[in-house]
Protein backbone atom coordinates (compact mmCIF):
# COMPACT_ATOMS: atom_id res chain seq x y z
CA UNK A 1 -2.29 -13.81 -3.00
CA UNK A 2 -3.90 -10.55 -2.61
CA UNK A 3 -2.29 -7.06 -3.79
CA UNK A 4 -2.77 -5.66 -0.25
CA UNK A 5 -0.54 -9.08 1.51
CA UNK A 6 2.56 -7.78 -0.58
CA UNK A 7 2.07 -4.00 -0.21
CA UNK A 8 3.17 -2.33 3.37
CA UNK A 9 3.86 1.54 4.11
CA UNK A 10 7.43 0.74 3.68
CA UNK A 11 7.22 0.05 0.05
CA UNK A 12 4.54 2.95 -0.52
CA UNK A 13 5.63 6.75 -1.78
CA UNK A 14 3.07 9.61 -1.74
CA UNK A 15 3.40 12.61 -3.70
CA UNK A 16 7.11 11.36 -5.11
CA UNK A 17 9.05 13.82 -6.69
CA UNK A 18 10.38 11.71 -10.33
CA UNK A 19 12.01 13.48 -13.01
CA UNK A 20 10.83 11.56 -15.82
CA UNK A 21 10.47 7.25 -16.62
CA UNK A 22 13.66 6.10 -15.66
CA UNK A 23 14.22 7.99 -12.33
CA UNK A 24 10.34 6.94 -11.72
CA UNK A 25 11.46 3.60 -11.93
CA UNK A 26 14.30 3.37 -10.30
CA UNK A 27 12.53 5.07 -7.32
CA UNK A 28 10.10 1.90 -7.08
CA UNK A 29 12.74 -0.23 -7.56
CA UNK A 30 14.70 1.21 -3.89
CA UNK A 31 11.14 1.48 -2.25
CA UNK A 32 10.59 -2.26 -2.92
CA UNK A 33 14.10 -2.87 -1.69
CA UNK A 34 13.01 -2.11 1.51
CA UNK A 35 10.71 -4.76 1.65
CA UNK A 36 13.69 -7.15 2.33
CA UNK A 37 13.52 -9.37 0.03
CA UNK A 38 15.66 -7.82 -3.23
CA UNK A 39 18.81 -10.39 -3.28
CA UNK A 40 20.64 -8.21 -6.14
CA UNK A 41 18.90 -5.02 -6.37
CA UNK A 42 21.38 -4.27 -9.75
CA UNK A 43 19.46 -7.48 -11.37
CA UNK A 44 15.74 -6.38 -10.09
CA UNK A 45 16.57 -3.06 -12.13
CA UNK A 46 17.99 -4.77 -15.23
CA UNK A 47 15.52 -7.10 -15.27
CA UNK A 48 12.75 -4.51 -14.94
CA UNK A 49 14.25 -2.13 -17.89
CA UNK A 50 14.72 -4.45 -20.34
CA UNK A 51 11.02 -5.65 -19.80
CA UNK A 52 10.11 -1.75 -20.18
CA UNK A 53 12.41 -1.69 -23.53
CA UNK A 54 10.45 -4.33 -24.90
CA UNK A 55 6.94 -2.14 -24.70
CA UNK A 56 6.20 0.57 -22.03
CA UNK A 57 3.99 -0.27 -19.02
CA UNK A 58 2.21 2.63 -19.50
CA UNK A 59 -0.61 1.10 -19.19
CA UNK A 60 -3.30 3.88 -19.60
CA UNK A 61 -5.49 6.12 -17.78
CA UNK A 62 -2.51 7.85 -15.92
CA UNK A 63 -1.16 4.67 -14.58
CA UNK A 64 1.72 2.74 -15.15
CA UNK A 65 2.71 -1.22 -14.27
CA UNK A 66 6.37 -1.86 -14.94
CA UNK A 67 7.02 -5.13 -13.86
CA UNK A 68 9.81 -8.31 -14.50
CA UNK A 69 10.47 -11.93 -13.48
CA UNK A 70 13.76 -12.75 -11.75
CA UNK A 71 15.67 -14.87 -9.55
CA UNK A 72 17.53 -12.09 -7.89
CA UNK A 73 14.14 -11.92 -5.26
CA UNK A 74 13.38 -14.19 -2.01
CA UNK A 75 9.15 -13.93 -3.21
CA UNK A 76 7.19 -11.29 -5.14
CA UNK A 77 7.98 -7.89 -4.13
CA UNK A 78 6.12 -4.84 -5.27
CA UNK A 79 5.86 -1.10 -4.64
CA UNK A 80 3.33 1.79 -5.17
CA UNK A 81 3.67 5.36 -5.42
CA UNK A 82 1.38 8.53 -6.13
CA UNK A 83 3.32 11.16 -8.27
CA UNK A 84 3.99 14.69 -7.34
CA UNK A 85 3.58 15.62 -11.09
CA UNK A 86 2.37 13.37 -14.11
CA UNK A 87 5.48 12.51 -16.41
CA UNK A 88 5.62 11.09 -19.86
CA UNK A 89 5.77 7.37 -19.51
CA UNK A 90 5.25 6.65 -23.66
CA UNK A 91 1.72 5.64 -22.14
CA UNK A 92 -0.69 3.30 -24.89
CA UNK A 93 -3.15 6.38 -24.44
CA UNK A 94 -0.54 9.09 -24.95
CA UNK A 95 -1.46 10.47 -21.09
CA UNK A 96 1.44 11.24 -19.23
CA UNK A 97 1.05 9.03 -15.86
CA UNK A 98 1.08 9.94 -11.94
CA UNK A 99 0.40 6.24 -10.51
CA UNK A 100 2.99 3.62 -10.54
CA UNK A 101 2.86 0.08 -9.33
CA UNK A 102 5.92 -1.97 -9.31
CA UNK A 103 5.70 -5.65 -9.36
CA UNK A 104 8.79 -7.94 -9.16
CA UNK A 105 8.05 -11.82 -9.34
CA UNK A 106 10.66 -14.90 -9.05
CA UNK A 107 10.52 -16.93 -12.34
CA UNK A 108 9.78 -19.58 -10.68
CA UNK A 109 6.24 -17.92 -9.93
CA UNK A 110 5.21 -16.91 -13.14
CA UNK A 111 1.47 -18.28 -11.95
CA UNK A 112 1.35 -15.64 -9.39
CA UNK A 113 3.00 -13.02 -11.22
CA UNK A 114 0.34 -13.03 -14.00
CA UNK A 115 -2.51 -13.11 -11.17
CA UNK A 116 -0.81 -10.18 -9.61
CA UNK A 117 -0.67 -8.42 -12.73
CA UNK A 118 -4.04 -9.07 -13.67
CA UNK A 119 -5.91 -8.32 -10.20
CA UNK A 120 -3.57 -4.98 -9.91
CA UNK A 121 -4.96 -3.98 -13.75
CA UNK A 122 -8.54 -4.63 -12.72
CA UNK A 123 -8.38 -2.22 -9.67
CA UNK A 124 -6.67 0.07 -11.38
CA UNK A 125 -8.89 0.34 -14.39
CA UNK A 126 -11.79 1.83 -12.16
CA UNK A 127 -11.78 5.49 -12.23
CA UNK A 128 -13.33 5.83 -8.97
CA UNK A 129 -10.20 3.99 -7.32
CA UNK A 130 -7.51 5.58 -8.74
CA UNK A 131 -9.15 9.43 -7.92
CA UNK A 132 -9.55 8.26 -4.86
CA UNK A 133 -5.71 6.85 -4.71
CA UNK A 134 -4.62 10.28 -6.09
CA UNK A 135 -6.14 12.10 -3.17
CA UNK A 136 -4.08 9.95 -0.34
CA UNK A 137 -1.93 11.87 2.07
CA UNK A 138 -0.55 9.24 3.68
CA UNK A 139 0.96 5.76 2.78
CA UNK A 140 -1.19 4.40 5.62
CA UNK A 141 -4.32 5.59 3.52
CA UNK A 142 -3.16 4.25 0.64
CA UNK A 143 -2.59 0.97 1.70
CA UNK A 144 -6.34 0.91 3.40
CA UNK A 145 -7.62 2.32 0.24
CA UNK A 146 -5.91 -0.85 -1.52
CA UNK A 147 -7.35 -3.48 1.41
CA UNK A 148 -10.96 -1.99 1.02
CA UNK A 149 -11.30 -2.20 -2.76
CA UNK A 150 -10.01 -5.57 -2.73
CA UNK A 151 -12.47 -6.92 -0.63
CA UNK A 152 -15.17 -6.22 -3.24
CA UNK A 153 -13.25 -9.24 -5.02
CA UNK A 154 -14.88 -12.03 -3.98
CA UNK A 155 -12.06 -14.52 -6.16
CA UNK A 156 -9.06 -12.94 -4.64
């Protein structure tokens, strides 16, 4: 499954306006709602905060994964979004973060969800991608920008 097959503009947000962690989060959490397959959107976020309690998904490099497993989704949803401002996100590298991808897997597809999470941390850790994701003015471009890099990826 490629990162690009589970994104669409509907579950993309450029230039989002989050307070801080929590409000970033919950603002992935409604744009991957409209993806139409959140069964209990209540459980997606509980799920997805206690996994963020555990250690933050502050990844590095100004970018941040949270993600959980749950059985409150039909199939993997996920979400990405650009920030208007960088906020603290208790980052491993201390940096505060402005790109945020959400990933939401049954646990029934823990397989997938690990391949997900992997393939999304290898495109993110170029620095050439994520500039380039940063400069986006349109979810349309963002999701292109997503399809193109991918395609380098010969095993996805």
């Amino acid at each position: 499954m490629k990162i690009s097959e589970i994104l669409s503009e509907d579950v993309i947000g450029v230039k989002l306006a989050a307070k801080d962690k929590n409000d970033a989060i919950n603002q992935l959490i409604d744009l991957a709602a409209k993806s139409g397959k959140i069964i209990d959107l209540e459980e997606v976020k509980k799920c997805v905060f206690e996994r963020e309690k555990l250690v933050s998904t502050g990844v590095g490099k100004r970018f941040a994964i949270p993600h959980g497993k749950t059985d409150a989704v039909q199939d993997v949803v996920a979400s990405f979004a650009t920030l208007k401002a960088p906020i603290e996100f208790e980052s491993i590298d201390n940096e505060k973060v402005n790109l945020i991808f959400l990933l939401v897997g049954k646990d029934t597809l823990l397989n997938v969800h690990i391949k997900l999470l992997s393939r999304v941390s290898r495109l993110m850790n170029k620095d050439e991608f994520r500039e380039k994701l940063l400069k986006a003015k349109t979810k349309k471009q963002l999701l292109e920008f997503f399809t193109e890099e991918e395609q380098q990826y010969i095993d996805l």
